[in-house]
Protein backbone atom coordinates (compact mmCIF):
# COMPACT_ATOMS: atom_id res chain seq x y z
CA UNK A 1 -38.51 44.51 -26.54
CA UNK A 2 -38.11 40.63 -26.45
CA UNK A 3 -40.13 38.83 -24.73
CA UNK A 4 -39.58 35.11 -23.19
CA UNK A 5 -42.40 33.11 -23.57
CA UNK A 6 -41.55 29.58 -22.67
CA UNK A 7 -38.99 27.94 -21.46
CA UNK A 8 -39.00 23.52 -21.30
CA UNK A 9 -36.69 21.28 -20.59
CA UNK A 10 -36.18 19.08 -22.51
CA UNK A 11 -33.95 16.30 -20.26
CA UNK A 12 -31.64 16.01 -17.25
CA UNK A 13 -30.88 12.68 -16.26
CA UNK A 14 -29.48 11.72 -12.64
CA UNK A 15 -28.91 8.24 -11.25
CA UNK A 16 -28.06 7.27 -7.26
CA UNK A 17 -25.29 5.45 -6.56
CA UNK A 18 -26.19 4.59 -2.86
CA UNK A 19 -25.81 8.31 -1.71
CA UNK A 20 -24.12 9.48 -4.31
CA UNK A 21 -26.04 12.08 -7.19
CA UNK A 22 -24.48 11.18 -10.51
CA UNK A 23 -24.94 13.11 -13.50
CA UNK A 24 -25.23 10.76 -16.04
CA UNK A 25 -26.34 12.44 -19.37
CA UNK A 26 -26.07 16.38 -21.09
CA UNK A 27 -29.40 17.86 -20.85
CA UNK A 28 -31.08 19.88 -23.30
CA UNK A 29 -33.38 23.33 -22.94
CA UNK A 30 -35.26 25.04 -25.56
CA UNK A 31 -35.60 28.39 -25.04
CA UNK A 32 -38.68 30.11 -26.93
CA UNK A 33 -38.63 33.92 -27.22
CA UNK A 34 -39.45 37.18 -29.36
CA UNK A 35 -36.71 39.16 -30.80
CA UNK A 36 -35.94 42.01 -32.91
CA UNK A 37 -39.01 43.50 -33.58
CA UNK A 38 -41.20 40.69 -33.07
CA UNK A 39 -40.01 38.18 -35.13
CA UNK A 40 -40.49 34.58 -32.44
CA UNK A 41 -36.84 32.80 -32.93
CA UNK A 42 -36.07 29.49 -31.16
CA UNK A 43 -32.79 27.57 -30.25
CA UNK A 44 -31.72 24.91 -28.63
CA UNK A 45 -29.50 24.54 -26.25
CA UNK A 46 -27.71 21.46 -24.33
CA UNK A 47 -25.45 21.02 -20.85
CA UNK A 48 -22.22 19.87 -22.17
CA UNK A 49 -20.35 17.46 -19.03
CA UNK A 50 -18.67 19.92 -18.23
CA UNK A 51 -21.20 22.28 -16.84
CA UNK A 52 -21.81 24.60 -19.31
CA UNK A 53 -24.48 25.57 -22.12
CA UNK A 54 -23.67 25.61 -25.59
CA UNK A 55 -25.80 25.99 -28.09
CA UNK A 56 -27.32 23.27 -30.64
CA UNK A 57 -26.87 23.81 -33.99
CA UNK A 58 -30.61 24.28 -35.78
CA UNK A 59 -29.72 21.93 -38.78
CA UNK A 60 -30.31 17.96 -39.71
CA UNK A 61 -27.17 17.12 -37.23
CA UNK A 62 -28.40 19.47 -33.92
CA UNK A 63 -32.11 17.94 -34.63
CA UNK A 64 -30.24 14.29 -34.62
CA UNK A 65 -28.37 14.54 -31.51
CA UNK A 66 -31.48 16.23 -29.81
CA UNK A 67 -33.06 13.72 -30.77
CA UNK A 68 -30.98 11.00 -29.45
CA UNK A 69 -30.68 13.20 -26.05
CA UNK A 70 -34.10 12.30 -25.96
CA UNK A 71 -33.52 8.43 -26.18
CA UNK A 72 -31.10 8.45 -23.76
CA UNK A 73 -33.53 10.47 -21.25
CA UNK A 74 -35.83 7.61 -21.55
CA UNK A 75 -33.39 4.94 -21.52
CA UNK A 76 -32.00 6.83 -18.41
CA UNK A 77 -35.62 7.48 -17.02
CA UNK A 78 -36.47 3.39 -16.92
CA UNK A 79 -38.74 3.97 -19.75
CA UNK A 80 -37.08 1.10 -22.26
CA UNK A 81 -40.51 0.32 -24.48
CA UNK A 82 -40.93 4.07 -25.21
CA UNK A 83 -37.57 4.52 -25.78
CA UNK A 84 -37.23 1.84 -27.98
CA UNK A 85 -40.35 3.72 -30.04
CA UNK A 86 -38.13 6.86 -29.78
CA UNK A 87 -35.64 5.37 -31.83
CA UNK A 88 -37.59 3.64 -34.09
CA UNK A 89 -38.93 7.14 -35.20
CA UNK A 90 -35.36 8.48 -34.72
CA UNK A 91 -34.49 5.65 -37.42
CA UNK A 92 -37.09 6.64 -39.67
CA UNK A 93 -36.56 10.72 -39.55
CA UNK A 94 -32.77 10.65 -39.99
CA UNK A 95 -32.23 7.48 -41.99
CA UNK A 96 -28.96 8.80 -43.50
CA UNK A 97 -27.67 9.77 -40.13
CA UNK A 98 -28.60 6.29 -38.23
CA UNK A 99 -26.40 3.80 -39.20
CA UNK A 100 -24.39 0.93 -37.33
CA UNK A 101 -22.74 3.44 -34.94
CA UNK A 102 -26.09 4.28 -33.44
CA UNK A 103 -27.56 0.89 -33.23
CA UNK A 104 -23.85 0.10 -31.44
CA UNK A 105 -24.59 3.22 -29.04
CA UNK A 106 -28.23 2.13 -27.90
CA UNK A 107 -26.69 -1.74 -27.42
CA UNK A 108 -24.70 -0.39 -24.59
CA UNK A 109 -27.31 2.41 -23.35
CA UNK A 110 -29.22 -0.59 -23.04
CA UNK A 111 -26.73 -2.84 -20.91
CA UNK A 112 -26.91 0.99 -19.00
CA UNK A 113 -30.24 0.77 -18.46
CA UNK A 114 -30.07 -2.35 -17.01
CA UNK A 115 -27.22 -1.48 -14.41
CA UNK A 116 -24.87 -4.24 -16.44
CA UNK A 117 -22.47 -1.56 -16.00
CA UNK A 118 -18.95 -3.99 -16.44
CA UNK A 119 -21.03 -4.72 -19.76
CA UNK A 120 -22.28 -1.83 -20.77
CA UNK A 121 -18.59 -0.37 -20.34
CA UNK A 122 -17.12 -3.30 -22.77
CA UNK A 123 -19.79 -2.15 -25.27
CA UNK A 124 -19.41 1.33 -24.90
CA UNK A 125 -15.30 0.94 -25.21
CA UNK A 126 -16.42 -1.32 -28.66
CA UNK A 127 -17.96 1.61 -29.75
CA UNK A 128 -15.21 4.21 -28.95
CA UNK A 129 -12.94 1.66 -30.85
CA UNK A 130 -15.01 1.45 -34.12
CA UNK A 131 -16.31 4.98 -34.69
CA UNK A 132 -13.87 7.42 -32.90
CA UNK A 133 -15.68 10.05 -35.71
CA UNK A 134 -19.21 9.69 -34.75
CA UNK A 135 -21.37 12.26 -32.97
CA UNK A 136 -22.34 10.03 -30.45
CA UNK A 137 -18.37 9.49 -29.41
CA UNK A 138 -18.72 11.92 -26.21
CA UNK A 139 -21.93 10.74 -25.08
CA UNK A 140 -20.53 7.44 -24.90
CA UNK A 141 -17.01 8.72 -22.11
CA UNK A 142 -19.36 10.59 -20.91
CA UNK A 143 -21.48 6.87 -19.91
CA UNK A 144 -18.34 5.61 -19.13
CA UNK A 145 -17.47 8.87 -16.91
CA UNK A 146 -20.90 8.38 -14.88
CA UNK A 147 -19.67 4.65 -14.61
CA UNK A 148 -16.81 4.91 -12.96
CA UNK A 149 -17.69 7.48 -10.69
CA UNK A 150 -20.22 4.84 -9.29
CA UNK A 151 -17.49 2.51 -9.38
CA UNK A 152 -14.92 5.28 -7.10
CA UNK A 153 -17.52 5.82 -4.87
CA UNK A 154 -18.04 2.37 -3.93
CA UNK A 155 -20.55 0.76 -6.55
CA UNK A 156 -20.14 -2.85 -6.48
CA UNK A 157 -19.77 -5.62 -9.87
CA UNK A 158 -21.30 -8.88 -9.67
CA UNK A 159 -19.35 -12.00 -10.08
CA UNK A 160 -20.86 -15.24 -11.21
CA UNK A 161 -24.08 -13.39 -10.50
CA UNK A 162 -23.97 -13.93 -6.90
CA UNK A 163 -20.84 -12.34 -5.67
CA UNK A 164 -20.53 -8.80 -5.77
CA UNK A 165 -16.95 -7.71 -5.54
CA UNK A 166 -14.98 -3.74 -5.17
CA UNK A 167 -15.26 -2.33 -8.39
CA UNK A 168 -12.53 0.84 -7.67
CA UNK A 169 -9.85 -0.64 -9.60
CA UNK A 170 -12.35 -0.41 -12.26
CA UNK A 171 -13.40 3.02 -12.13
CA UNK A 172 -9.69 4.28 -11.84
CA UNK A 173 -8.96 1.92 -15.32
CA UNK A 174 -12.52 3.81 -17.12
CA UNK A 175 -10.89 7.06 -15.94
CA UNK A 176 -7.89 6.84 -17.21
CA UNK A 177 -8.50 5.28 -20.50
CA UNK A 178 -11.17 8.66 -20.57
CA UNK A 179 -8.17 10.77 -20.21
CA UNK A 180 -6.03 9.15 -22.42
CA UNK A 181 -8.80 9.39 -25.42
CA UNK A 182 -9.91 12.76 -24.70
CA UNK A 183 -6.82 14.85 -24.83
CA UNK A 184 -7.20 18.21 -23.34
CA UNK A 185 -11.12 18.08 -23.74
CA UNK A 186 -12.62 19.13 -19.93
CA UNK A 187 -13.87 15.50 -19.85
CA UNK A 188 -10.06 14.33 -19.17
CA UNK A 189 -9.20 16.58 -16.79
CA UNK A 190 -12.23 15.56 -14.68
CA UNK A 191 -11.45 12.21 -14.78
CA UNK A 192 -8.05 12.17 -13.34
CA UNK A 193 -9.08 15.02 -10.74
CA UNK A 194 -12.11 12.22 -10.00
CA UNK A 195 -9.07 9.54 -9.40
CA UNK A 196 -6.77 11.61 -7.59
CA UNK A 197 -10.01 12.74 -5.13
CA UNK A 198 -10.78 9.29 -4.95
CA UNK A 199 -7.31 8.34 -3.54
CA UNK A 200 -7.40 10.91 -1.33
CA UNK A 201 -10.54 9.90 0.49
CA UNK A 202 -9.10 6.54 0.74
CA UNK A 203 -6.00 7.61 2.46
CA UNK A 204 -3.65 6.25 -0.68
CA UNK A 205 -1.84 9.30 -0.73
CA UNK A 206 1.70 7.84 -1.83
CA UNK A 207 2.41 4.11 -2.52
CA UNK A 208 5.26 2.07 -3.62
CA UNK A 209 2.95 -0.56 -5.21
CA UNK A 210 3.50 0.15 -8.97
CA UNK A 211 0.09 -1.62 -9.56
CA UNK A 212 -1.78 0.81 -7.66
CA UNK A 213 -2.59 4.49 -8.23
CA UNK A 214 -2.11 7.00 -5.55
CA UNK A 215 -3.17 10.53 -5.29
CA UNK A 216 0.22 12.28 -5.54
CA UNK A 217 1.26 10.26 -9.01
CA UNK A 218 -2.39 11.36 -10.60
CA UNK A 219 -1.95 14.91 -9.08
CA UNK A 220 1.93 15.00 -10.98
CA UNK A 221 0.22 13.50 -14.08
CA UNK A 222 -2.28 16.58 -14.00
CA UNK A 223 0.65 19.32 -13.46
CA UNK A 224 2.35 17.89 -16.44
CA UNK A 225 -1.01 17.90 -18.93
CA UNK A 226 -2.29 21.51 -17.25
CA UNK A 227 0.90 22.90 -15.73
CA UNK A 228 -1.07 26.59 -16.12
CA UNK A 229 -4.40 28.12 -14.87
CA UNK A 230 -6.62 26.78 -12.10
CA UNK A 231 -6.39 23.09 -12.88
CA UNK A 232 -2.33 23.58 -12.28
CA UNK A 233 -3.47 25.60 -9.40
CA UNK A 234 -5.26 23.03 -7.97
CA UNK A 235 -2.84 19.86 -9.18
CA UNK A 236 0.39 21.76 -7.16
CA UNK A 237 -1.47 21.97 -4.06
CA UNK A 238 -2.60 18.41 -4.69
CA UNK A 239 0.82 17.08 -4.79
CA UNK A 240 2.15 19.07 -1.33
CA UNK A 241 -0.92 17.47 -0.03
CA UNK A 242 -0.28 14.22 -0.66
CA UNK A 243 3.34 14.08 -0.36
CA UNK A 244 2.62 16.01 3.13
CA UNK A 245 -0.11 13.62 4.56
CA UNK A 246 1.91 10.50 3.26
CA UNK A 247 4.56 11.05 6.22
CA UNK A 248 3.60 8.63 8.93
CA UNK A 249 5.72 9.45 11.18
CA UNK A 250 9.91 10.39 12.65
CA UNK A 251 10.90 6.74 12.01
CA UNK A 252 9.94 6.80 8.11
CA UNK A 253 12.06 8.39 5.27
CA UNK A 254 11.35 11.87 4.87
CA UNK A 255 12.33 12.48 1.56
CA UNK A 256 8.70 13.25 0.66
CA UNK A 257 8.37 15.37 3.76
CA UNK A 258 11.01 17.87 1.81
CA UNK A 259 9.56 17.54 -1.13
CA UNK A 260 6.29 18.40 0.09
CA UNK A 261 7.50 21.61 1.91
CA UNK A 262 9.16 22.66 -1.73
CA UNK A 263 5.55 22.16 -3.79
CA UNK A 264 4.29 24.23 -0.77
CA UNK A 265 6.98 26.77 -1.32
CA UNK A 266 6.43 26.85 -4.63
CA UNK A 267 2.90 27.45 -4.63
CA UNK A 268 3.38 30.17 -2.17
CA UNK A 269 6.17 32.02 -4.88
CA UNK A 270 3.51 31.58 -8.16
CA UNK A 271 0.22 32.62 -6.07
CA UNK A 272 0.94 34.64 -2.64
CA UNK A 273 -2.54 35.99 -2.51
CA UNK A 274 -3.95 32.62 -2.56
CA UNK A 275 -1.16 31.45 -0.08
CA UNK A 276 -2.63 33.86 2.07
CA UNK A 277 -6.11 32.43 2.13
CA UNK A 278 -4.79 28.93 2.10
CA UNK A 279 -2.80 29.60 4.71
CA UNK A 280 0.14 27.62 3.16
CA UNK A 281 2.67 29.39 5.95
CA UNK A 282 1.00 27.34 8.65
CA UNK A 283 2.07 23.89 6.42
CA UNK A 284 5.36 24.87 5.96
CA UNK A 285 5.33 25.88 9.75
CA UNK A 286 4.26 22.16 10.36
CA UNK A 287 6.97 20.62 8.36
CA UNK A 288 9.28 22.64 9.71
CA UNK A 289 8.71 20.94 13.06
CA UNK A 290 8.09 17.61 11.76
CA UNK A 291 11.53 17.50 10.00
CA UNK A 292 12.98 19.33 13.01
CA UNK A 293 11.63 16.19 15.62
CA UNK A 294 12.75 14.01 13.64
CA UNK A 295 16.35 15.39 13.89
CA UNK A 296 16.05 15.23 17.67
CA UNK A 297 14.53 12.00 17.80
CA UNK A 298 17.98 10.37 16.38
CA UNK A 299 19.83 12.73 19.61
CA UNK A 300 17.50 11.14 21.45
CA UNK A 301 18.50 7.96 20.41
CA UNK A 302 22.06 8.33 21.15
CA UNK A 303 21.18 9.91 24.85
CA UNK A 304 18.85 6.61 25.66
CA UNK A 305 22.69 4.41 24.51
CA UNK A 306 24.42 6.90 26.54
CA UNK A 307 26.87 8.56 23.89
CA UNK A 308 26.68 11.70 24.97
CA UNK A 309 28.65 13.71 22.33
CA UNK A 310 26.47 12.02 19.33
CA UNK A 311 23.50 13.14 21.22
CA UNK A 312 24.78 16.69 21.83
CA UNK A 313 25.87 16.88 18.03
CA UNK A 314 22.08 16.44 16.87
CA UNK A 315 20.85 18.46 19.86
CA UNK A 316 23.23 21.32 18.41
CA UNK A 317 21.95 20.60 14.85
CA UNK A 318 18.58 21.44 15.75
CA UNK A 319 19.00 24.22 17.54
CA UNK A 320 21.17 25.27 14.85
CA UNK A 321 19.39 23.93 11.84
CA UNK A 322 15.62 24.78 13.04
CA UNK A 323 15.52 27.55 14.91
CA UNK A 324 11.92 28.90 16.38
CA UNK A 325 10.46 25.13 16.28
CA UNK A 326 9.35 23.35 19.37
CA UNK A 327 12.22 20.89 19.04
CA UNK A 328 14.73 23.12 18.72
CA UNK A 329 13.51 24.35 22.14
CA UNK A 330 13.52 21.52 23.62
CA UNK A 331 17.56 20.33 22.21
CA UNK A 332 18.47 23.44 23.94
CA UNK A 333 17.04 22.80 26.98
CA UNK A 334 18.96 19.54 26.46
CA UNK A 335 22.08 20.88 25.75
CA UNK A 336 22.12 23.03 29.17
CA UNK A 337 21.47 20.46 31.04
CA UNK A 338 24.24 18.21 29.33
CA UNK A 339 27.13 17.23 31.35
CA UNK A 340 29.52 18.72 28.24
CA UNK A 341 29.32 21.49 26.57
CA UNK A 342 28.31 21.81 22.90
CA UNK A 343 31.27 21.55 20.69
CA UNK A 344 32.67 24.49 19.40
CA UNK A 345 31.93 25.85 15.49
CA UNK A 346 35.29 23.68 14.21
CA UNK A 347 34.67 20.63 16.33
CA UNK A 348 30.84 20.29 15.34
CA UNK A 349 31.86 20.14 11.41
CA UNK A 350 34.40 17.80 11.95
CA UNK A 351 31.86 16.05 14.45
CA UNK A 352 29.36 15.83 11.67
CA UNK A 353 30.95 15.69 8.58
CA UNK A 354 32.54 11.99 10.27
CA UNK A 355 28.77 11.17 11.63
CA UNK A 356 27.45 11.32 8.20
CA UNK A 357 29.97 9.83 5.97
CA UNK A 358 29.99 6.70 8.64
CA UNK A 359 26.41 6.71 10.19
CA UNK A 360 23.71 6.97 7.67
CA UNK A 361 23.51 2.78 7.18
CA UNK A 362 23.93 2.16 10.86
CA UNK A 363 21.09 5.18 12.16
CA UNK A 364 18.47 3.46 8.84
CA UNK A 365 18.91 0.37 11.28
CA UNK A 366 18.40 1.50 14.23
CA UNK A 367 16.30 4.25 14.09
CA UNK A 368 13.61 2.25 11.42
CA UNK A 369 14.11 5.01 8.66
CA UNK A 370 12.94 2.94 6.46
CA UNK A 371 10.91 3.87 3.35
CA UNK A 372 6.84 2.93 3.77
């Protein structure tokens, strides 16, 4: 019966950025064991970024990259003279396999090492640019990866060496230049789900700025790579969210509002069980009454100038419109206290077929519907 024997990592390497834990390079486990009548095997195994173990391969190339794994430990660790020993002897056991691509690699592990993250990154990107076929191609985003996270969550870059400036713009450019390179590798989608988190906890749910990236366009961009499985899952809700938390309030455009309430829908048609434990029907719900108050806030309007039949007409479309909400409730309430009655069936579709054709400049105006 096997037996494990030993078990020894061999690195995992975390860095703080202020309070936040960043992984920042795979780590490696050898796991030492009986088997099959005795005979002792041994593998190697490494975290891959995205969280899972997969096994290195026991030839010349898994020996290399373990061996660089190492390198980077120490480089990570603070430990720059015995890593630079490291890959001295790295140079001298895999001479065929160390060429200019590694000695490009360690130039910006070193920059890493040193926190010259803006540099590191230029070195790093070098690197991408010049041997997009090397092993050492994913450690390298995955450097860049751990550098803009610390850049999203509020790392700062020095300027002239004295002033230390935002560096999110940054991290959102590393991310998506990560994406772009790495196709449908897991390393891209957690890049622009990192971006599209990041906006969110900034409040820059939806913007109109074409220069800046907001949660909802970096949710749409991951529904269109992943449109399937749990990532599209996750990327649908994200958009609802963001479209739904970008409404400010009755006197802004609500085209968002309604679009919001359809991703919301449409989640709830593709996955009704987890609806259910979302508890989607209680955002629609909300909607609902946010698109219904704004509707009575324009019949408001017209009571406060005293034109009573405009007023009556949106009161009616409420109550018509949205029933069970709170504000159509309240435009009945209005109505039967009116000093006219609401207009018949025929007179309300002449009423508001003439309101909209005529009214929809004048009430963006007055009312401030204006777009944010």
């Amino acid at each position: 019966m096997a037996k494990l024997q030993d078990v020894r990592i061999i690195g995992v390497d975390y860095m703080w950025s202020n309070v936040l834990l960043v992984r920042l390079a795979a780590a490696a486990i050898v796991l030492s064991g009986a088997a099959f009548a005795g005979r002792a095997s041994a593998d190697t195994w490494h975290l891959t970024g995205d969280g899972a173990w997969e096994k290195v391969a026991d030839d010349a190339a898994g020996k290399y990259m373990l061996a660089v794994a190492k390198v980077k430990q120490l480089i990570t660790a603070g430990q720059i003279e015995s890593a630079q020993d490291a890959l001295e002897r790295l140079k001298a056991d895999f001479p065929d396999a160390a060429g200019a691509d590694l000695d490009a690699f360690m130039e910006a592990e070193m920059l890493y090492a040193a926190r010259k993250w803006a540099k590191a990154v230029r070195k790093y990107d070098e690197f991408i640019e010049a041997w997009p076929q090397s092993p050492l191609y994913e450690s390298a985003l995955e450097r860049e990866y751990a550098i803009a996270t610390a850049f999203l969550g509020g790392e700062k870059r020095k300027v002239l060496k004295v002033l230390k400036l935002s560096a999110y713009e940054e991290g959102v450019k590393i991310m998506r230049r990560i994406a772009d390179r790495a196709g449908d590798a897991p390393i891209a989608r957690r890049a622009l789900i990192a971006v599209a988190s990041s906006c969110e906890k900034r409040g820059r749910f939806f913007v109109t700025d074409p220069d800046k990236t907001d949660a909802y366009e970096t949710w749409a961009e991951i529904s269109s790579r992943w449109p399937t499985g749990e990532i599209g899952q996750q990327a649908l809700l994200g958009m609802a969210h963001s479209l739904h938390s970008a409404y400010r309030s009755h006197k802004y455009d609500s085209v968002g509002l309604e679009s919001a309430r359809k991703y919301y829908e449409d989640f709830k048609a593709r996955y009704p069980q987890l609806a259910q434990e979302y508890d989607i029907d209680a955002d629609i719900t909300m909607i609902n009454e946010q698109l219904a108050y704004k509707q009575f806030a324009i019949g408001q309007y017209y009571e406060r100038v005293e034109n009573k039949q405009a007023a009556n007409l949106y009161y009616q479309l409420v109550a018509d419109d949205w029933p069970g909400t709170a504000a159509a409730e309240a435009a009945v309430a209005k109505l039967k206290t009116a000093d006219t009655k609401a207009p018949s069936g025929k007179q309300k579709r002449t009423i508001r077929r003439r309101l909209f054709d005529a009214g929809n400049t004048f009430l963006d105006s007055w009312f401030g519907l204006r777009k944010p």
